[in-house]
Protein backbone atom coordinates (compact mmCIF):
# COMPACT_ATOMS: atom_id res chain seq x y z
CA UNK A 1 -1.41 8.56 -12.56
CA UNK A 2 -2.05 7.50 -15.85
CA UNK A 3 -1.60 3.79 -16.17
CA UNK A 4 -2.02 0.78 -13.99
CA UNK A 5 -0.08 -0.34 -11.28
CA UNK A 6 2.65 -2.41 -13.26
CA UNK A 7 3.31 -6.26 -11.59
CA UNK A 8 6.48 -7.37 -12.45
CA UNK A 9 7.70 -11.27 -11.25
CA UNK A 10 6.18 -12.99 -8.49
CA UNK A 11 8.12 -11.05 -5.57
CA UNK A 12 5.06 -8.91 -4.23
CA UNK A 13 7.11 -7.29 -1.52
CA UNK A 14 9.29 -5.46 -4.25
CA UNK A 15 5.95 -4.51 -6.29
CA UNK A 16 4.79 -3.45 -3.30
CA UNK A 17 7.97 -1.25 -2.56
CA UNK A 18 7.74 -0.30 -6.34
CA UNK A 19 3.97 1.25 -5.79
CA UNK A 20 5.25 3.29 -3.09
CA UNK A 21 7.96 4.89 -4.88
CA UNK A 22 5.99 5.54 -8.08
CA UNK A 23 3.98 7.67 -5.67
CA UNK A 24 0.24 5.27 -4.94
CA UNK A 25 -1.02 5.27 -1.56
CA UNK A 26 -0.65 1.12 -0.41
CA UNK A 27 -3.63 -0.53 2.16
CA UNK A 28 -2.06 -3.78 3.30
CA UNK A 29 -5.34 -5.61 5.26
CA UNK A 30 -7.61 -8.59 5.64
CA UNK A 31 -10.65 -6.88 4.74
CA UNK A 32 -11.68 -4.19 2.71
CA UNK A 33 -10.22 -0.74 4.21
CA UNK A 34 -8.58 -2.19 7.61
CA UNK A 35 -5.54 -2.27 7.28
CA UNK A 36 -2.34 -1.09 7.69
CA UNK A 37 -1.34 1.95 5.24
CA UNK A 38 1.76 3.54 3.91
CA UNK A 39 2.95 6.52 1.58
CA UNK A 40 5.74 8.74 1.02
CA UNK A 41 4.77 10.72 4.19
CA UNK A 42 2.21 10.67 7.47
CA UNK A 43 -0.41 12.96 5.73
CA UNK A 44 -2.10 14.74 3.34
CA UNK A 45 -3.76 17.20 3.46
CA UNK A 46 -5.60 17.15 -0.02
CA UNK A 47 -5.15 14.78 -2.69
CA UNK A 48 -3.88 15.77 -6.07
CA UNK A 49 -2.99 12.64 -8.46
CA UNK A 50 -2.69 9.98 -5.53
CA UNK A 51 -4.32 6.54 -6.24
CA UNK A 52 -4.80 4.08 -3.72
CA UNK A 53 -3.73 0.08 -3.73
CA UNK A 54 -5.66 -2.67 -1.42
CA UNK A 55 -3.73 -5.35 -1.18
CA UNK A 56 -5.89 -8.72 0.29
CA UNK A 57 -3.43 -10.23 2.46
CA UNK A 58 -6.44 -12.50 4.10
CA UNK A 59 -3.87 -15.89 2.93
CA UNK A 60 -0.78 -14.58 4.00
CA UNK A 61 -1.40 -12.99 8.00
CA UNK A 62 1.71 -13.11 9.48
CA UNK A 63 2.90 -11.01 6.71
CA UNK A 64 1.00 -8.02 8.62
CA UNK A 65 0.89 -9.68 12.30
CA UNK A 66 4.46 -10.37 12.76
CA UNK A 67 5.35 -6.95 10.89
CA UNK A 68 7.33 -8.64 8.32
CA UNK A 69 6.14 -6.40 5.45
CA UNK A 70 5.92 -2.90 7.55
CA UNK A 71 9.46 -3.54 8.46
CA UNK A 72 10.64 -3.74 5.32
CA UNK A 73 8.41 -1.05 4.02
CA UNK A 74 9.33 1.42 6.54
CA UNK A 75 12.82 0.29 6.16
CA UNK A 76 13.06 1.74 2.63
CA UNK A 77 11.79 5.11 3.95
CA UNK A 78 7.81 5.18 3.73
CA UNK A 79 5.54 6.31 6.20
CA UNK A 80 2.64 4.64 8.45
CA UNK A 81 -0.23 7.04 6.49
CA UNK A 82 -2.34 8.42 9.00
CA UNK A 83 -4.60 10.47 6.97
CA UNK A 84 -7.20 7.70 6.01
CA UNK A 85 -10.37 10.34 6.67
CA UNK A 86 -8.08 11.75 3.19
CA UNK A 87 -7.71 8.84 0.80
CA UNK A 88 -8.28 8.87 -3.27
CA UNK A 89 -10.92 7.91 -4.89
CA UNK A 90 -9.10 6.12 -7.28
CA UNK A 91 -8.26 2.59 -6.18
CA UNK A 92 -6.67 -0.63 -7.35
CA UNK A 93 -7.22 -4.05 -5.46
CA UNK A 94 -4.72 -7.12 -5.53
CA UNK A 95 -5.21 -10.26 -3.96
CA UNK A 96 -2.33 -12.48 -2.92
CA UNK A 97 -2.64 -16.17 -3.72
C-alpha cells in the first residue's frame, strides 16, 4: 500500500471497517500487540503488500470486552487473524480519544 490509512469523520468503527476492506491487517488492543486481530481471512501464509493498524483502545474497553466492535467486524465478513507469528512489518498506530 502506497498511502496512509485515510480517517474520514469521527465514526472509528466505519474507518475501522474501511481499513479492512482496503486490504490492512487491524490489531484492536490495550497494549502494544495484544489484542484482538482481524483481516480478510484466518491466515497467511507470507505477506506480500499487507500493512498492519494498532488501534489503542486502552479508553474505550468495553468496545473489545463486551465484543461490540468484533461483532460488527465479523459481521461485515472479516476474519479473527490467527497468523500473528506472520504479521507486516509495516505498521500504523491510532489512538482513540
Amino acid at each position: 500500500m502506497e498511502t496512509e490509512p485515510v480517517i474520514e469523520g469521527d465514526n472509528n468503527l466505519l474507518n475501522t471497517i474501511n481499513w479492512l476492506r482496503a486490504g490492512y491487517i487491524v490489531c484492536l488492543h490495550k497494549s502494544y500487540k495484544t489484542g484482538k486481530y482481524f483481516y480478510k481471512k484466518e491466515t497467511l501464509d507470507t505477506i506480500t503488500n499487507e500493512e498492519i493498524i494498532y488501534i489503542n483502545l486502552c479508553n474505550w474497553m468495553d468496545l473489545i470486552n463486551e465484543d461490540e466492535w468484533p461483532y460488527y467486524i465479523r459481521e461485515k465478513g472479516f476474519a479473527s487473524y490467527k497468523s500473528t507469528t506472520v504479521l507486516p512489518e509495516k505498521e500504523h498506530h491510532f489512538e482513540l480519544p
